[in-house]
PDB file of N, CA and C in Angstrom:
ATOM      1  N   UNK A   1     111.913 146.797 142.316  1.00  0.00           N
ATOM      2  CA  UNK A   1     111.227 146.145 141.217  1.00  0.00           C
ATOM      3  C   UNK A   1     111.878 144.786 140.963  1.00  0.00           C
ATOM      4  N   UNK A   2     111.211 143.554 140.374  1.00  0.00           N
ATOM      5  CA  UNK A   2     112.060 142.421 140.370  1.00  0.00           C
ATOM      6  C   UNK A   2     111.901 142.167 139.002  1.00  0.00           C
ATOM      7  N   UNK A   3     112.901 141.592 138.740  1.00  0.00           N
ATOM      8  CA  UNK A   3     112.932 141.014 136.961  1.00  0.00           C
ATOM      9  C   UNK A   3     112.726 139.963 137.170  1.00  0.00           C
ATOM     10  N   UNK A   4     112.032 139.766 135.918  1.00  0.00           N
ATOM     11  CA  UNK A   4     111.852 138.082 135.738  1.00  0.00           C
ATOM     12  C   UNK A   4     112.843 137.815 134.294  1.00  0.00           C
ATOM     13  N   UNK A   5     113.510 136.532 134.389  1.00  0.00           N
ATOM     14  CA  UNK A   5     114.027 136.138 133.629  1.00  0.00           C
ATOM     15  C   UNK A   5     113.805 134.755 132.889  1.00  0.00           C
ATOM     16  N   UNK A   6     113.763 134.912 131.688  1.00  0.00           N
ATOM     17  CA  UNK A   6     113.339 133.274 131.195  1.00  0.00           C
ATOM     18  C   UNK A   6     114.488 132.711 130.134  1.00  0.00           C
ATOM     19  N   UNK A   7     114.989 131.191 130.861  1.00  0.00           N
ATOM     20  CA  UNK A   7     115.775 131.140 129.875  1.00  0.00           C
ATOM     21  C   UNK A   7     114.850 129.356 129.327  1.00  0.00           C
ATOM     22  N   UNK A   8     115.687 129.270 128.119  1.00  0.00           N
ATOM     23  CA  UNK A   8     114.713 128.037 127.405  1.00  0.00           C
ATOM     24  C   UNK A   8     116.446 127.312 127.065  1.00  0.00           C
ATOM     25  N   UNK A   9     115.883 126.385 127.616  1.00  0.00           N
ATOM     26  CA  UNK A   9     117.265 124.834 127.414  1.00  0.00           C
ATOM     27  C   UNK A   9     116.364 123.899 126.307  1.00  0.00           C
ATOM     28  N   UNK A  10     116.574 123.880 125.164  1.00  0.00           N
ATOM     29  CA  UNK A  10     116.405 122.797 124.242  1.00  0.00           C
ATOM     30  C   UNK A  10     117.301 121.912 123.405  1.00  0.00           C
ATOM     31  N   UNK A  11     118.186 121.985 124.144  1.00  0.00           N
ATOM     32  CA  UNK A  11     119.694 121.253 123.825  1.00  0.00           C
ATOM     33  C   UNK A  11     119.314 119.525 123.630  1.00  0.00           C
ATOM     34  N   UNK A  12     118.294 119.159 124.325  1.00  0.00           N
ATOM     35  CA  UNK A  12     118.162 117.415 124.766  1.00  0.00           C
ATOM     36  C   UNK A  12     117.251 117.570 123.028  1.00  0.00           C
ATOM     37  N   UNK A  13     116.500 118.520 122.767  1.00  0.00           N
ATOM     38  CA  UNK A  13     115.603 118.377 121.768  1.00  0.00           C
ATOM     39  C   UNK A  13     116.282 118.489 120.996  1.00  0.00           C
ATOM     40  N   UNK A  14     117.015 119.191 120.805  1.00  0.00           N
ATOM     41  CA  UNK A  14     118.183 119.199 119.432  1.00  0.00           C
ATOM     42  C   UNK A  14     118.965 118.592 119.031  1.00  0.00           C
ATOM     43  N   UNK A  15     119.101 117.567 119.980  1.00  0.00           N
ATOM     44  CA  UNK A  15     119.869 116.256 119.806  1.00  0.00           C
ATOM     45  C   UNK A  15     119.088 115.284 119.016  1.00  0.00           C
ATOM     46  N   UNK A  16     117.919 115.269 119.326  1.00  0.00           N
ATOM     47  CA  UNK A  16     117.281 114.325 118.629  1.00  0.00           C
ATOM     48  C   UNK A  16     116.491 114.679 117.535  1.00  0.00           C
ATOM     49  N   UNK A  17     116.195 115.990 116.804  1.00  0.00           N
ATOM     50  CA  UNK A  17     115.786 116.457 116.023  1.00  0.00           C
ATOM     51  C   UNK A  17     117.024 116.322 115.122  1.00  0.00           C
ATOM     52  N   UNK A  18     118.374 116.748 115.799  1.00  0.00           N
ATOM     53  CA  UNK A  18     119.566 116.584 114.806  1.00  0.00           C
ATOM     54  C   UNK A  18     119.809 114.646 114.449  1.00  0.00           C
ATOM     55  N   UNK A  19     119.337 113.725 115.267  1.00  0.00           N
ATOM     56  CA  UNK A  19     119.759 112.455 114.552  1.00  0.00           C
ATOM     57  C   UNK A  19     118.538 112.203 113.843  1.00  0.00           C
ATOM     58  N   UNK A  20     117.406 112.656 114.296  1.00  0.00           N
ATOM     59  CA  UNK A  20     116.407 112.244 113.090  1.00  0.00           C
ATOM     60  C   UNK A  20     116.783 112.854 111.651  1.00  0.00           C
ATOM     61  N   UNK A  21     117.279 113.887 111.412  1.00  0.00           N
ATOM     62  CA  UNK A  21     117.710 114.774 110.292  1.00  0.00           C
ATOM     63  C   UNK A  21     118.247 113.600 109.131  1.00  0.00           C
ATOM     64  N   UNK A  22     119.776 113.463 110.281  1.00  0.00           N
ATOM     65  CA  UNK A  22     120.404 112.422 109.876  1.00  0.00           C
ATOM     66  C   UNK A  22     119.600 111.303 109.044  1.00  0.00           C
ATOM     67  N   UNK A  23     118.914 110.820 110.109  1.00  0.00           N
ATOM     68  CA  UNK A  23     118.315 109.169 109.582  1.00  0.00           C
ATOM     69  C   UNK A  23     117.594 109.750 108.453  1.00  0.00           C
ATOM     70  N   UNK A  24     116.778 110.842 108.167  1.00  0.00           N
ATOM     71  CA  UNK A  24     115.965 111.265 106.970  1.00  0.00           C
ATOM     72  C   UNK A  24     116.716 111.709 105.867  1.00  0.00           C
ATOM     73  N   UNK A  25     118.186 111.959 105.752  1.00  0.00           N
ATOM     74  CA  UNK A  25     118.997 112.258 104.723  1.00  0.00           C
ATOM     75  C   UNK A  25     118.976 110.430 104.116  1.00  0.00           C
ATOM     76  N   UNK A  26     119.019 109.364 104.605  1.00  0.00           N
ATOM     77  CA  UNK A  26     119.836 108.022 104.475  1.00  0.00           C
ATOM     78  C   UNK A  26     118.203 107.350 104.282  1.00  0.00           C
ATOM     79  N   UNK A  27     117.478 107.391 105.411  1.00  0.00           N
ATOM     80  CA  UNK A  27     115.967 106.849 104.755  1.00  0.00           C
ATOM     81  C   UNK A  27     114.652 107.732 105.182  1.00  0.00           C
ATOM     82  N   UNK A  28     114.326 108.034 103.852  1.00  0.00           N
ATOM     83  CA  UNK A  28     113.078 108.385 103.662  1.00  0.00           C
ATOM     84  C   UNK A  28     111.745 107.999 104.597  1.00  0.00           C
ATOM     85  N   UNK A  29     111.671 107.014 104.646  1.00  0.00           N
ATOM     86  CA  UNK A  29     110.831 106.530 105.751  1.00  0.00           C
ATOM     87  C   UNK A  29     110.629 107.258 106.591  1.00  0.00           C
ATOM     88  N   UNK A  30     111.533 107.541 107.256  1.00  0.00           N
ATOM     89  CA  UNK A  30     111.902 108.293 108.527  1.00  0.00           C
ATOM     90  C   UNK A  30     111.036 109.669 108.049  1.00  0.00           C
ATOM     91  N   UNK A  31     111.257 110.323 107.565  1.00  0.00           N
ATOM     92  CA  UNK A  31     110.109 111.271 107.353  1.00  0.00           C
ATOM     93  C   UNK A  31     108.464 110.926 107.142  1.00  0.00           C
ATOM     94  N   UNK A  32     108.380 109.950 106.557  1.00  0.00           N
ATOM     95  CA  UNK A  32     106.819 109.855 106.625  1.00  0.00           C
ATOM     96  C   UNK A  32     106.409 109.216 107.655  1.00  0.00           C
ATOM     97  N   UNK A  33     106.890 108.647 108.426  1.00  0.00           N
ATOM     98  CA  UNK A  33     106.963 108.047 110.078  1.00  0.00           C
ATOM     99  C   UNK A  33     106.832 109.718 110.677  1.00  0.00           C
ATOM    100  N   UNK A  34     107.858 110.289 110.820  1.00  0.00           N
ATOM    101  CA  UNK A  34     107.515 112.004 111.737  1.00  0.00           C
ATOM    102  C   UNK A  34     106.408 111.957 111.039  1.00  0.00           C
ATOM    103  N   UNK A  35     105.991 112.361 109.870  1.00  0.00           N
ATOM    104  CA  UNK A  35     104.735 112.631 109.121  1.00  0.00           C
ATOM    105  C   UNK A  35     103.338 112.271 109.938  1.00  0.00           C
ATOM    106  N   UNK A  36     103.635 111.104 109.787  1.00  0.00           N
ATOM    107  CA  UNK A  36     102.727 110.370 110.513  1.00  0.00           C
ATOM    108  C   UNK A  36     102.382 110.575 112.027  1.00  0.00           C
ATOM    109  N   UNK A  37     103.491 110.821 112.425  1.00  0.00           N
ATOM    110  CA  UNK A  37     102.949 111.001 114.250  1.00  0.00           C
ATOM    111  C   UNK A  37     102.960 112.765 114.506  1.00  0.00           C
ATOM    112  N   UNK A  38     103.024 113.325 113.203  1.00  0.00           N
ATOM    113  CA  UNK A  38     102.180 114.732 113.832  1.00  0.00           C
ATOM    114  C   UNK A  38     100.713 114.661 112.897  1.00  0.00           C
ATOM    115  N   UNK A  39     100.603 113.876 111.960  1.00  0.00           N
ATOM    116  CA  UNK A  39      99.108 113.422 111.643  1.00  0.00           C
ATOM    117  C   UNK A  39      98.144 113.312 112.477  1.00  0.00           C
ATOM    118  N   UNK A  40      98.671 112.093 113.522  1.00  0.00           N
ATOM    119  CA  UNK A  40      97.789 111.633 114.313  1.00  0.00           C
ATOM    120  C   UNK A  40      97.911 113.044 115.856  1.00  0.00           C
ATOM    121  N   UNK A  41      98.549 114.146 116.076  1.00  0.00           N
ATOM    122  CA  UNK A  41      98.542 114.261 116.780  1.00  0.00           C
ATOM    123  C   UNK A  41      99.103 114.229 118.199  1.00  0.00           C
ATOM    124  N   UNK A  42     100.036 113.123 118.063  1.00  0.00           N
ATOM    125  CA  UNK A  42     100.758 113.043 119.362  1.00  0.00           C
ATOM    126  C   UNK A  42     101.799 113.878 119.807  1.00  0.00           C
ATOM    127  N   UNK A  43     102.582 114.475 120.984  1.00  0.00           N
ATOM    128  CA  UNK A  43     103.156 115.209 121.275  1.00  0.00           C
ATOM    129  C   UNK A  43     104.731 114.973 121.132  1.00  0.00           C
ATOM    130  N   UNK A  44     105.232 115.891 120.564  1.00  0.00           N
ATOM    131  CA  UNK A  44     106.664 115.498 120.383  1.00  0.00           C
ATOM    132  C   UNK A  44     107.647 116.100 120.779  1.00  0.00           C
ATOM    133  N   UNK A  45     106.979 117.058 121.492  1.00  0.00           N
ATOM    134  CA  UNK A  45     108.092 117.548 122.931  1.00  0.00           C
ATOM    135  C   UNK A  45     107.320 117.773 124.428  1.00  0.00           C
ATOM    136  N   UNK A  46     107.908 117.055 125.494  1.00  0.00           N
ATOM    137  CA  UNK A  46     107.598 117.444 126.637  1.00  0.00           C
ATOM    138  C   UNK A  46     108.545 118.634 127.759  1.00  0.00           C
ATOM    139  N   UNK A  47     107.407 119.254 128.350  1.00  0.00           N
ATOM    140  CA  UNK A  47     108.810 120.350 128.312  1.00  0.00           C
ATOM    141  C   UNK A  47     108.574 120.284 130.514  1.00  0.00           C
ATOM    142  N   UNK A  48     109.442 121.146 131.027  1.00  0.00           N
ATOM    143  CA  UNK A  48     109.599 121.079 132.577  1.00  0.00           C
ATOM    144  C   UNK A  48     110.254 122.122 133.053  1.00  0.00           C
ATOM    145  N   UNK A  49     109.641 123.072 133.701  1.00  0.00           N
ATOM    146  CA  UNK A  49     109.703 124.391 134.100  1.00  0.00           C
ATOM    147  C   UNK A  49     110.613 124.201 135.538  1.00  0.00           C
ATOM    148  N   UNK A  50     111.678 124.806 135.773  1.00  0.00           N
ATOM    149  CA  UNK A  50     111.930 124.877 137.232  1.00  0.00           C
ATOM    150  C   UNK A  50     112.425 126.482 137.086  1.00  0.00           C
ATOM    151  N   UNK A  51     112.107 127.157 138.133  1.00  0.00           N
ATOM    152  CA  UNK A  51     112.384 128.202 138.741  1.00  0.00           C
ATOM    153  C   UNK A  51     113.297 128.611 140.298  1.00  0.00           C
ATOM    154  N   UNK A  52     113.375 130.211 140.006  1.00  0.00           N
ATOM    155  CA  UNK A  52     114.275 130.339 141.451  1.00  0.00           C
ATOM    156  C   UNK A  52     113.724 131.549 141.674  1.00  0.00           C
ATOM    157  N   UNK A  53     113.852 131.889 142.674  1.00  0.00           N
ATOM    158  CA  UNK A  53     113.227 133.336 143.329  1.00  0.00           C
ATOM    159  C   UNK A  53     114.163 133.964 144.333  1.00  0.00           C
ATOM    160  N   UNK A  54     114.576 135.136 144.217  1.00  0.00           N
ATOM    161  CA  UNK A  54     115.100 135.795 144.959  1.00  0.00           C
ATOM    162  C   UNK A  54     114.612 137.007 145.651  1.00  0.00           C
ATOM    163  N   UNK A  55     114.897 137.955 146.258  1.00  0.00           N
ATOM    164  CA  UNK A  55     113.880 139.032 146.566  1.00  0.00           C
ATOM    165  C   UNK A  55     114.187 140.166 145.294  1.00  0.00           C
ATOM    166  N   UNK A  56     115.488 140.139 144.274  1.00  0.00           N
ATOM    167  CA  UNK A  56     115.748 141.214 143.618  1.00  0.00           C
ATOM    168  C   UNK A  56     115.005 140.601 142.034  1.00  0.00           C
ATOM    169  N   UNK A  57     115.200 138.882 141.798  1.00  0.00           N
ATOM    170  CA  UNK A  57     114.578 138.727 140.621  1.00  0.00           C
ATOM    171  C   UNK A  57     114.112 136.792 140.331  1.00  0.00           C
ATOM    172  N   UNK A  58     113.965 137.065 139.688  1.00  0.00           N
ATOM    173  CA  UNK A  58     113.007 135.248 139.188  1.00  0.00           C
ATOM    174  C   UNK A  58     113.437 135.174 137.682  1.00  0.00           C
ATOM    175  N   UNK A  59     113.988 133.584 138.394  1.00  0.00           N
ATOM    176  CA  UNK A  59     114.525 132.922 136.710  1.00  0.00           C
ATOM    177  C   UNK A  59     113.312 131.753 136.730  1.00  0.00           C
ATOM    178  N   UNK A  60     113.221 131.720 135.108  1.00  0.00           N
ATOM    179  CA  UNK A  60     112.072 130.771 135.212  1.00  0.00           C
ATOM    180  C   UNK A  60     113.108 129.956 133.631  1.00  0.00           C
ATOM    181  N   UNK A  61     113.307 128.540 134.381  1.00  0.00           N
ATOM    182  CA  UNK A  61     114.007 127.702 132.699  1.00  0.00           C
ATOM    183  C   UNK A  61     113.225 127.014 132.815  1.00  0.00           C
ATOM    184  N   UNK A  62     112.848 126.596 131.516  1.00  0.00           N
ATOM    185  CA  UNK A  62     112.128 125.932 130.856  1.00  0.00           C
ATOM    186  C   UNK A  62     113.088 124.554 129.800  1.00  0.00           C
ATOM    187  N   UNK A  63     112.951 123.446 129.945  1.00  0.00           N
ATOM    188  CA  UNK A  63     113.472 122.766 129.453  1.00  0.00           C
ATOM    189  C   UNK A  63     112.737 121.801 128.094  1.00  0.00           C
ATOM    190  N   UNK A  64     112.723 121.763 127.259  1.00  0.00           N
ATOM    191  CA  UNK A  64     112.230 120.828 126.095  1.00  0.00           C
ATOM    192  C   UNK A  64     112.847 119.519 125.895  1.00  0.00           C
ATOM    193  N   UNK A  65     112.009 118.560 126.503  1.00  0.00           N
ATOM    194  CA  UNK A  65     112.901 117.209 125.976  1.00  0.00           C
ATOM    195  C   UNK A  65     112.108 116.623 124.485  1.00  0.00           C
ATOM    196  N   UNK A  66     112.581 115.457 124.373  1.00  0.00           N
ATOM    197  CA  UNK A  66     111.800 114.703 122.923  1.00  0.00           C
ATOM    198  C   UNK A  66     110.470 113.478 123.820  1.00  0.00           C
ATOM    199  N   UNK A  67     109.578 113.991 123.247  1.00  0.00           N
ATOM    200  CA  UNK A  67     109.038 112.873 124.105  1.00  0.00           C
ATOM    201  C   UNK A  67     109.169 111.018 123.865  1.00  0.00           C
ATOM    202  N   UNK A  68     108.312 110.587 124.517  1.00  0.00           N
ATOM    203  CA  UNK A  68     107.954 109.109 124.200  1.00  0.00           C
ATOM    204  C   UNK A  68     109.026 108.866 122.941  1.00  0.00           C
ATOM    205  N   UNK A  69     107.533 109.211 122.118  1.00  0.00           N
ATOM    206  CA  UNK A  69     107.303 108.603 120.823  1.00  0.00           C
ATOM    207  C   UNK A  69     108.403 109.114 119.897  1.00  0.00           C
ATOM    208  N   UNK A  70     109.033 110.375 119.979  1.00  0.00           N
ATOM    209  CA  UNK A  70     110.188 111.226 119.341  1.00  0.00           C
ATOM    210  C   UNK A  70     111.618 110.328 119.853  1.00  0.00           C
ATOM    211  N   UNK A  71     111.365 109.722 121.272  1.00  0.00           N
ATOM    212  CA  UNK A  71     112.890 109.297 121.579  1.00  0.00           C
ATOM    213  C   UNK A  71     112.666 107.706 120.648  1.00  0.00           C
ATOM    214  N   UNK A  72     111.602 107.170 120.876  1.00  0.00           N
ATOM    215  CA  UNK A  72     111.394 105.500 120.080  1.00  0.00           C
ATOM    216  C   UNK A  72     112.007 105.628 118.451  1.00  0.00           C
ATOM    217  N   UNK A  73     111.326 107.326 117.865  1.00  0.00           N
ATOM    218  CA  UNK A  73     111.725 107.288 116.712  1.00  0.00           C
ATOM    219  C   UNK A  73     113.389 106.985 116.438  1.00  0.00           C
ATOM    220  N   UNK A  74     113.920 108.030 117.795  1.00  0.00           N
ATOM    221  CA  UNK A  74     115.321 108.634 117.505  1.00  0.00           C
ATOM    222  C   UNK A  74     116.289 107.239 117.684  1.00  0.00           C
ATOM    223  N   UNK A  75     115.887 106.027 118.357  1.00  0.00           N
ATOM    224  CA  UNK A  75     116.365 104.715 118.713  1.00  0.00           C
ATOM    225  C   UNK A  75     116.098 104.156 117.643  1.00  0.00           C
ATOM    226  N   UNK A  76     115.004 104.093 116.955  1.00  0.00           N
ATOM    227  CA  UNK A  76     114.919 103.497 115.557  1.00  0.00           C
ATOM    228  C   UNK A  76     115.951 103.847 114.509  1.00  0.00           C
ATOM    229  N   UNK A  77     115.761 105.312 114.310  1.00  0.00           N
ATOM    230  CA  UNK A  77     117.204 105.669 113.303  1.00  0.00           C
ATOM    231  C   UNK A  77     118.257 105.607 113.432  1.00  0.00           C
ATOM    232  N   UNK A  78     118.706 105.688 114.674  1.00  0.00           N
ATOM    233  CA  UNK A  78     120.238 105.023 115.433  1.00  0.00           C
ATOM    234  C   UNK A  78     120.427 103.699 115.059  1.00  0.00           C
ATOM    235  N   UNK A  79     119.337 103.063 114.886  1.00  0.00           N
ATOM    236  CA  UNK A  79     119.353 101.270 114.471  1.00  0.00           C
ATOM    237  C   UNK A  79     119.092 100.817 112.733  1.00  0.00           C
ATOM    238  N   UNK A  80     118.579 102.268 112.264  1.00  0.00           N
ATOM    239  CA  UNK A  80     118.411 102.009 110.986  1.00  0.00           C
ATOM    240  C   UNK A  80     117.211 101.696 110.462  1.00  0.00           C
ATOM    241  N   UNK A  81     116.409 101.401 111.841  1.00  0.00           N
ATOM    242  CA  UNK A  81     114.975 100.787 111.211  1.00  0.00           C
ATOM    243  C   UNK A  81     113.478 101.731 111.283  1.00  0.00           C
ATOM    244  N   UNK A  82     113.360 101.880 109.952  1.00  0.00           N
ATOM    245  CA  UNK A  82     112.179 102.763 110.025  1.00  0.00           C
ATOM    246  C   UNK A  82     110.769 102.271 110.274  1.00  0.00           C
ATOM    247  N   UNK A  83     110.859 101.069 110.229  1.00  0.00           N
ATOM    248  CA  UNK A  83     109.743 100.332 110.668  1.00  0.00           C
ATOM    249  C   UNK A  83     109.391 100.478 112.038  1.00  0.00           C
ATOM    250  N   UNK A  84     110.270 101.069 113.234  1.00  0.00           N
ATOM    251  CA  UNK A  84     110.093 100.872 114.469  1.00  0.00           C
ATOM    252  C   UNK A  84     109.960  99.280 114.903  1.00  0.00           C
ATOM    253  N   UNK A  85     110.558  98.466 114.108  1.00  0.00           N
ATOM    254  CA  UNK A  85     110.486  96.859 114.341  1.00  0.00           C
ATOM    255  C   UNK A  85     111.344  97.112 115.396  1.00  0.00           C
ATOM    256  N   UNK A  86     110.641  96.000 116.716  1.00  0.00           N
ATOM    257  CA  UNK A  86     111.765  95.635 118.183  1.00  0.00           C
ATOM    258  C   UNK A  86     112.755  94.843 117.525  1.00  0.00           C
ATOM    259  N   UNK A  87     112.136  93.416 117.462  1.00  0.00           N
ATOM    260  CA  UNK A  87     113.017  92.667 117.072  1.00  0.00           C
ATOM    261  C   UNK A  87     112.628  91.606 115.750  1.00  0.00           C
ATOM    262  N   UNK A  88     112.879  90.490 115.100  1.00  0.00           N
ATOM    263  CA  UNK A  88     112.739  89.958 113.924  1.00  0.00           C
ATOM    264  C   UNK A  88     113.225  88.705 114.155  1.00  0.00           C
ATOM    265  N   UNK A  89     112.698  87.073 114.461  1.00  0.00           N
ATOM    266  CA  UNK A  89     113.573  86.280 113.808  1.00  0.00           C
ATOM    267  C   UNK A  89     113.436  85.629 113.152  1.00  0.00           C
ATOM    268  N   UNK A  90     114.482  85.355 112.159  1.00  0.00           N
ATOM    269  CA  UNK A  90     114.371  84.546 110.802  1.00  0.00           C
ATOM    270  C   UNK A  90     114.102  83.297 111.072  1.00  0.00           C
ATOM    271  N   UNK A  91     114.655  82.456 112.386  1.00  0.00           N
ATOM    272  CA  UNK A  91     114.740  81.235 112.687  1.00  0.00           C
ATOM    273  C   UNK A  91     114.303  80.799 113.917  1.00  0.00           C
ATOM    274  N   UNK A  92     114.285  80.129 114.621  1.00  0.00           N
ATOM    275  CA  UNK A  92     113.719  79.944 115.608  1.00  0.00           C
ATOM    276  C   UNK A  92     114.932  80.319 116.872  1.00  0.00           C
ATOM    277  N   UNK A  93     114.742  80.765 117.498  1.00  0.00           N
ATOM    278  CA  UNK A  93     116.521  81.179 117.844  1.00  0.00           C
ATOM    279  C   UNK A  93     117.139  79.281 118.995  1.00  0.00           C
ATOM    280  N   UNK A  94     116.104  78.737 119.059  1.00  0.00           N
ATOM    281  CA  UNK A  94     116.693  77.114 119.636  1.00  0.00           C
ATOM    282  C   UNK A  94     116.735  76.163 118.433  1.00  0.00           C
ATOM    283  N   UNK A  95     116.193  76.439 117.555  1.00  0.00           N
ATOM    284  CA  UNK A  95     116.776  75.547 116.420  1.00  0.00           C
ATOM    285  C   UNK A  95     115.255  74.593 115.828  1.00  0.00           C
ATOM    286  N   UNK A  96     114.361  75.130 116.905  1.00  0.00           N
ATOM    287  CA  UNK A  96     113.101  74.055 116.713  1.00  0.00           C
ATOM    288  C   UNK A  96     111.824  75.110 115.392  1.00  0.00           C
ATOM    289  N   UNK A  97     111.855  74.042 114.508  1.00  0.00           N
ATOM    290  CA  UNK A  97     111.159  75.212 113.522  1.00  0.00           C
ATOM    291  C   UNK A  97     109.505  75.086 113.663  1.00  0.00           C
ATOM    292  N   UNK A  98     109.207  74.020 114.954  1.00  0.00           N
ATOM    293  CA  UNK A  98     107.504  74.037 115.412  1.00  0.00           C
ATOM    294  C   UNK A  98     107.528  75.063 116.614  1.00  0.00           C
ATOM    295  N   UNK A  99     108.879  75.636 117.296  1.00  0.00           N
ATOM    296  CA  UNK A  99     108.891  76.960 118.004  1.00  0.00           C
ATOM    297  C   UNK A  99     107.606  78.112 117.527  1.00  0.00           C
ATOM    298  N   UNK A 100     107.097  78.401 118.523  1.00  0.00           N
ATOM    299  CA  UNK A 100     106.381  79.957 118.076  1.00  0.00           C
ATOM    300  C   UNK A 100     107.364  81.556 118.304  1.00  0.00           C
ATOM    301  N   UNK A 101     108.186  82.007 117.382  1.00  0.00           N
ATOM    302  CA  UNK A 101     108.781  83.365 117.704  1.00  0.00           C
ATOM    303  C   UNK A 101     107.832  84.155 117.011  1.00  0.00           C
ATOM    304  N   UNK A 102     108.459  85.168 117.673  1.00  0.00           N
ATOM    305  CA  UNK A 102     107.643  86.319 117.120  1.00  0.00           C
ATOM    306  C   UNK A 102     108.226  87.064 115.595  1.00  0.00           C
ATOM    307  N   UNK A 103     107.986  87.263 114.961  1.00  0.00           N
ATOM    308  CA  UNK A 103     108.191  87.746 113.793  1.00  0.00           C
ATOM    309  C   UNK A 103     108.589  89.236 113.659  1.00  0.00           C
ATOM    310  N   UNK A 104     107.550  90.164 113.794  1.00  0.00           N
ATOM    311  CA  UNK A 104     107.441  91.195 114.357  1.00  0.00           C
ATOM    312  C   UNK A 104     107.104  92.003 115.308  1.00  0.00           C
ATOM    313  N   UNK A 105     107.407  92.647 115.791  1.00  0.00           N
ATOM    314  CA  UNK A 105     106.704  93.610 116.911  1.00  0.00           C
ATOM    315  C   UNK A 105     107.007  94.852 116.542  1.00  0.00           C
ATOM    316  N   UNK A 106     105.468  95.535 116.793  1.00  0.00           N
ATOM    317  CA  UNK A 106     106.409  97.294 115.619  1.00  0.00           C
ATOM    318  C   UNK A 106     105.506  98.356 117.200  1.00  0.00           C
ATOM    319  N   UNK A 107     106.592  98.705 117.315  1.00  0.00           N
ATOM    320  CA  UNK A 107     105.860 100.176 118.710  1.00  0.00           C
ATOM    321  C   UNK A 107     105.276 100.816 118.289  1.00  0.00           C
TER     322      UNK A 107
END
């Protein structure tokens, strides 16, 4: 008879569920941002099956990472910014104030 065995690795997901925590103790935002992207639907874990087979039994792991949009969040709260702003500049970064920069860019 062969056993099957399943083990589940969500260690990569718990990493980033544990710094979002974080960033949502310090800013609020950060929760209505998650809020928001299970509103709309998008996926916030991708997961990846590898297996082994032997003739006596079968392991099947399953791994959970954070996806996309969960790791962009988790880089945002590492940076502090709940806006998901890339970058911001106040000034023109050459000194010319008829320069076109970009102001915002939000992912």
């Amino acid at each position: 008879m062969t056993q099957v065995k399943l083990v589940c690795d969500a260690s990569k997901l718990d990493a980033a569920l544990s710094t979002l925590s974080d960033a949502a103790e310090l800013f609020p935002e950060f929760c209505e941002r998650l809020i928001y992207i299970l509103d709309t639907g998008q996926e916030l874990v991708s997961l990846k099956c590898y297996g082994a087979t032997t003739t006596l039994a079968t392991e099947v792991c399953v791994v959970l990472y954070p996806s996309d949009i969960l790791l962009r969040l988790m880089t945002a709260a590492r940076a502090g910014d709940a806006d998901l702003c890339v970058f911001e500049h106040a000034t023109s970064p050459d000194g010319d104030s008829n320069a076109t920069t970009t102001v915002e860019d939000t992912q």
